[in-house]
Protein backbone atom coordinates (compact mmCIF):
# COMPACT_ATOMS: atom_id res chain seq x y z
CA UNK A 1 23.23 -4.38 -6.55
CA UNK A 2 19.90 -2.87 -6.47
CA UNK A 3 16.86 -4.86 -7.60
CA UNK A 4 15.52 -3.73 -10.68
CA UNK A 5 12.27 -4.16 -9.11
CA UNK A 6 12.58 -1.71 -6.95
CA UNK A 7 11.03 1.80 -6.31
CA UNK A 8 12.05 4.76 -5.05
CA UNK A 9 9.17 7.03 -3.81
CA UNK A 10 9.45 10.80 -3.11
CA UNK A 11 6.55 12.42 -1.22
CA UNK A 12 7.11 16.22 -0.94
CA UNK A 13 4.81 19.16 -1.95
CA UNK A 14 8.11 21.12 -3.08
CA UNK A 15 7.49 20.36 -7.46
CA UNK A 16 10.99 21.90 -7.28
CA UNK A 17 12.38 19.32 -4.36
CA UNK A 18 10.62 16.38 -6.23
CA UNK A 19 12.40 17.14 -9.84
CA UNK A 20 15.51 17.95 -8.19
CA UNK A 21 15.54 14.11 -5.97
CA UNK A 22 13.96 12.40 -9.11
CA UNK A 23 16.79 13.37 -11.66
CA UNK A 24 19.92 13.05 -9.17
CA UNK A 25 18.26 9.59 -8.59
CA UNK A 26 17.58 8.90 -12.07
CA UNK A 27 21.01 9.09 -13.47
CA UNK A 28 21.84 6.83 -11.20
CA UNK A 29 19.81 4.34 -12.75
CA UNK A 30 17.12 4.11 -9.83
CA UNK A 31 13.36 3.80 -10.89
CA UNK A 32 11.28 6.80 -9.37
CA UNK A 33 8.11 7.85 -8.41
CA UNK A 34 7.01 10.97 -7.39
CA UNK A 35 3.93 12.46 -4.78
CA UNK A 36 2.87 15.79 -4.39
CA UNK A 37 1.20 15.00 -1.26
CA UNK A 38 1.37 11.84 1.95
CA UNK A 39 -2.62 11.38 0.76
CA UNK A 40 -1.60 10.76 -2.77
CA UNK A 41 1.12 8.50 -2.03
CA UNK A 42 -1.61 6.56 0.44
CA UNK A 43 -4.19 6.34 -1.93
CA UNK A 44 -2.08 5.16 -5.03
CA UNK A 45 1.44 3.52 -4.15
CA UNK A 46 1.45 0.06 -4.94
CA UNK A 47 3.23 -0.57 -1.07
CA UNK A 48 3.63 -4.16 -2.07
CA UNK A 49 6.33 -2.81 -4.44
CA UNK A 50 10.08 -3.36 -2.64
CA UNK A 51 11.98 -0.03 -2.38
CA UNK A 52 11.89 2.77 -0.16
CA UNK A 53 10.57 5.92 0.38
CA UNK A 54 11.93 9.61 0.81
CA UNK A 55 9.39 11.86 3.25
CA UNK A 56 9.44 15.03 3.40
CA UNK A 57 9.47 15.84 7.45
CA UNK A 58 7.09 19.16 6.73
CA UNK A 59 4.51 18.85 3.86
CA UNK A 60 1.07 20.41 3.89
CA UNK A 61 -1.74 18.20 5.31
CA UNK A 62 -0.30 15.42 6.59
CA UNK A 63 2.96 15.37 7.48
CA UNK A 64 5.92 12.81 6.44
CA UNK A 65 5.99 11.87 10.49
CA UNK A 66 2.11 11.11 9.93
CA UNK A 67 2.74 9.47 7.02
CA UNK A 68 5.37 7.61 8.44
CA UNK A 69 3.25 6.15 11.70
CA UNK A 70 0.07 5.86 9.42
CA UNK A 71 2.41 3.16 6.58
CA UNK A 72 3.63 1.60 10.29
CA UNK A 73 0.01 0.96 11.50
CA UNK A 74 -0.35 -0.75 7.73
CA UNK A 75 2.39 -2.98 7.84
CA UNK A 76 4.19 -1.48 4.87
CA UNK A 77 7.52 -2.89 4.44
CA UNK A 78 8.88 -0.23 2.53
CA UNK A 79 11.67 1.67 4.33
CA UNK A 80 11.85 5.49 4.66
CA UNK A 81 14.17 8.28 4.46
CA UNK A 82 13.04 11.51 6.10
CA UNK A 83 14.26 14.93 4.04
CA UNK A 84 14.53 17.30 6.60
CA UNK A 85 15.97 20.82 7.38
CA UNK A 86 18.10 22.11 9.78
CA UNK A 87 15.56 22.64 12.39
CA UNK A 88 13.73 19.30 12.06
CA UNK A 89 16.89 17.16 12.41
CA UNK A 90 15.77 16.38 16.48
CA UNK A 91 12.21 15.07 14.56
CA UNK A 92 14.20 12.94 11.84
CA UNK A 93 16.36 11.46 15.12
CA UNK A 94 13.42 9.98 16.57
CA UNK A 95 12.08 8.65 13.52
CA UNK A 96 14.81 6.79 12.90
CA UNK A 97 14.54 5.51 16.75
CA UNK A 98 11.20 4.47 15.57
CA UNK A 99 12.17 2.21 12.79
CA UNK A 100 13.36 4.85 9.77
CA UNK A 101 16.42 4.03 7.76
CA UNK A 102 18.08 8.18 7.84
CA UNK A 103 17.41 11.60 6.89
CA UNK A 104 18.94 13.30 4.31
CA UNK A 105 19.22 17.67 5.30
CA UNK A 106 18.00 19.72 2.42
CA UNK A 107 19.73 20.16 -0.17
CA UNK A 108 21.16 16.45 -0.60
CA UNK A 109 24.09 16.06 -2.41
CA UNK A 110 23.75 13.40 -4.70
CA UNK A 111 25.95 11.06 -3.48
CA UNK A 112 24.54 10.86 -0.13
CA UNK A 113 21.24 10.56 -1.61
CA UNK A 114 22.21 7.75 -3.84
CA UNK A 115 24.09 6.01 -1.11
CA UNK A 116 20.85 6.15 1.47
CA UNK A 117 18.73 5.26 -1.01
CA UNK A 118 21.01 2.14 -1.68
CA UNK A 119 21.20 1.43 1.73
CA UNK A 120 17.38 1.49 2.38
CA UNK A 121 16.44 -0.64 -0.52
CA UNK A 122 19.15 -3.36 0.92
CA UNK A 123 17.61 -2.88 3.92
CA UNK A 124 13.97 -2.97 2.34
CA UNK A 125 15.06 -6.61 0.40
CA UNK A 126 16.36 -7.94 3.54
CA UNK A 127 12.81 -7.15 5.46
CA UNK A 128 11.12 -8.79 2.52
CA UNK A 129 13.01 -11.62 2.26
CA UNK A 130 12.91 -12.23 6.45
CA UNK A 131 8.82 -11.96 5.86
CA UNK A 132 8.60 -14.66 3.09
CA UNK A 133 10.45 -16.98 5.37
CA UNK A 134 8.31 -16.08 8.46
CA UNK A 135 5.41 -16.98 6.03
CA UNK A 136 6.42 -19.99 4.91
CA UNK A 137 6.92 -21.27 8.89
CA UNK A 138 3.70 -19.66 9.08
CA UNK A 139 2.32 -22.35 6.59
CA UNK A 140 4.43 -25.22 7.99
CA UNK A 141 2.85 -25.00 11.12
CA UNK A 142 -0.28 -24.15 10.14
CA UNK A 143 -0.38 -27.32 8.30
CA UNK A 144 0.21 -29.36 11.76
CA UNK A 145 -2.81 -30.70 14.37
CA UNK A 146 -2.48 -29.38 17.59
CA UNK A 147 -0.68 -32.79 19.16
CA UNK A 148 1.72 -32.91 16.28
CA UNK A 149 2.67 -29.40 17.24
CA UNK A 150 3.30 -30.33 20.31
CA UNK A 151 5.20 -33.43 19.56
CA UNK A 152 7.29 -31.36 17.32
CA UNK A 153 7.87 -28.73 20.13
CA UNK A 154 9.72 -31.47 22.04
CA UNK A 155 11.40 -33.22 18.89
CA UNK A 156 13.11 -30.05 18.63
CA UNK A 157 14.29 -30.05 22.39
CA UNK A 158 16.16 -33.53 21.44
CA UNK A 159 13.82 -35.62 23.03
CA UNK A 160 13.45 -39.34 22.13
CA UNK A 161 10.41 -41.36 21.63
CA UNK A 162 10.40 -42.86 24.61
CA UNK A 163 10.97 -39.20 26.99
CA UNK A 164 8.25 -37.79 24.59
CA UNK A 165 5.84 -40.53 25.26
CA UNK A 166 6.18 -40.53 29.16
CA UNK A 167 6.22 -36.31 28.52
CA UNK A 168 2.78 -36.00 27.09
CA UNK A 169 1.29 -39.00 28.38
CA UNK A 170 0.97 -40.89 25.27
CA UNK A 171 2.11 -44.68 23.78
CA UNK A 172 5.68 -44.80 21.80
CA UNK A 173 4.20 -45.89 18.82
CA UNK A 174 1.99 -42.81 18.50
CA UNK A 175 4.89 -40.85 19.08
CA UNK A 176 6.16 -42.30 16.18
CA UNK A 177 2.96 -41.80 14.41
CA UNK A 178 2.83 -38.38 15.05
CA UNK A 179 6.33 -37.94 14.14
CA UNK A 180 5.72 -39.52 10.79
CA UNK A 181 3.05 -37.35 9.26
CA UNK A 182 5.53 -33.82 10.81
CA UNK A 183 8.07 -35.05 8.69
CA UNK A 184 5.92 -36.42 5.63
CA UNK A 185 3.45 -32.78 5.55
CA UNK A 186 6.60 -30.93 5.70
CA UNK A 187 9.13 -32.90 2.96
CA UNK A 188 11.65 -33.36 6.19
CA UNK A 189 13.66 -36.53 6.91
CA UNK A 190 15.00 -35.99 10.31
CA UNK A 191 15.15 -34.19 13.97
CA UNK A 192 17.55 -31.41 13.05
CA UNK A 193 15.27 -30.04 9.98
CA UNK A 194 12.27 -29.93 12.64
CA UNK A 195 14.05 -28.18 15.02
CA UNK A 196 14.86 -25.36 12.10
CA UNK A 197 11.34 -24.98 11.60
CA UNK A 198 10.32 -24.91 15.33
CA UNK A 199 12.85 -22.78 16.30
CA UNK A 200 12.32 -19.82 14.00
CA UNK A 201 8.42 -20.31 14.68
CA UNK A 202 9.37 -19.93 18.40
CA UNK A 203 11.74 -16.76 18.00
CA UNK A 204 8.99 -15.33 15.91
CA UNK A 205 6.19 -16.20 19.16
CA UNK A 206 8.32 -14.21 21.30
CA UNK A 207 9.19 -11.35 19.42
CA UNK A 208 5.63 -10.75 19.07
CA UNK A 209 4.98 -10.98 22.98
CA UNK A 210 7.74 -8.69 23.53
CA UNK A 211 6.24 -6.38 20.64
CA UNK A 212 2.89 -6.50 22.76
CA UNK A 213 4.70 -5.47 25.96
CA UNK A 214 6.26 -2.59 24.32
């Protein structure tokens, strides 16, 4: 079930290509929006939009590839399909190795189209849905001191009062204080809903430091 929120964009500088997409995808009941060129689509999309987009691998100016690395380096969440020929499939490969959904070889057959186009917007709702709960972790911890961070870090490890105390040099009872005003900023009534919070803030630390390695 496709959101009816969602998008499909087509970026090609084929009119003919663009009509051809737009109707197979229209009768299908998606919503479409066509570009006749990657600086069009840049300067006008709405990328906050959920849906995907369908590049055309060679386009005058700037290519879909360009395009492609230039909606990476903006954080778009949108995902992409490359339309490619024959001779461009080894381009559309690595693409995909860099984060694209598929390719579709010209001319697609509508049910292929349709069912990539599916797929990306599934995949597109997924990534969007993942982001708005990495945001609100974002806020939950933002909304923590720097102790009560790290008294939280070591709630979620199953420590007690006492083995956080002696930990981080501390008394018991501001343990508890601490642990008081983590659960009342964040609407939490025990160990195991902390430990949610800290351990998705944790995975999201290191797959950011393994991003930066890359």
């Amino acid at each position: 079930m496709v959101s009816r929120n969602s998008l499909v964009r087509i970026v090609d500088d084929d009119e003919s290509v663009c009509g051809s997409l737009s109707f197979m995808l229209r009768i299908a009941g998606f919503d479409v929006k066509t570009y006749a060129s990657a600086r069009l689509f840049l300067d006008t999309d709405d990328m906050n939009r959920p849906g995907c987009a369908i590049l055309d691998v060679r386009m005058a100016g700037m290519s879909g590839l360009e395009l492609y690395q230039e909606m990476l380096r903006r954080g778009s969440p949108i995902s992409v399909i490359f339309l490619t020929g024959h001779g461009e499939v080894q381009m559309a490969v690595q693409a995909i190795q860099d984060g694209a959904v598929d390719f579709l070889l010209k001319p697609a057959q509508p049910e292929k189209l349709q069912a990539v186009v599916r797929k990306a917007i599934a995949i597109n709702e997924k990534r969007l849905q993942r982001n708005k709960e990495l945001d609100e972790v974002r806020m939950l911890i933002g909304q923590l001191t720097r102790s009560e961070l790290e008294v939280a870090q070591l709630i979620s490890k199953g420590l007690t009062t006492q083995m956080i105390s002696s930990a981080l040099g501390i008394s018991e009872q501001t343990v508890k204080v601490y642990r008081s005003r983590i659960y009342k900023k964040w609407g939490l009534v025990n160990a195991v809903e902390v430990s949610r919070v800290i351990d998705e803030y944790n995975r999201e630390i290191a797959a950011e430091q393994n991003g930066s390695r890359a």
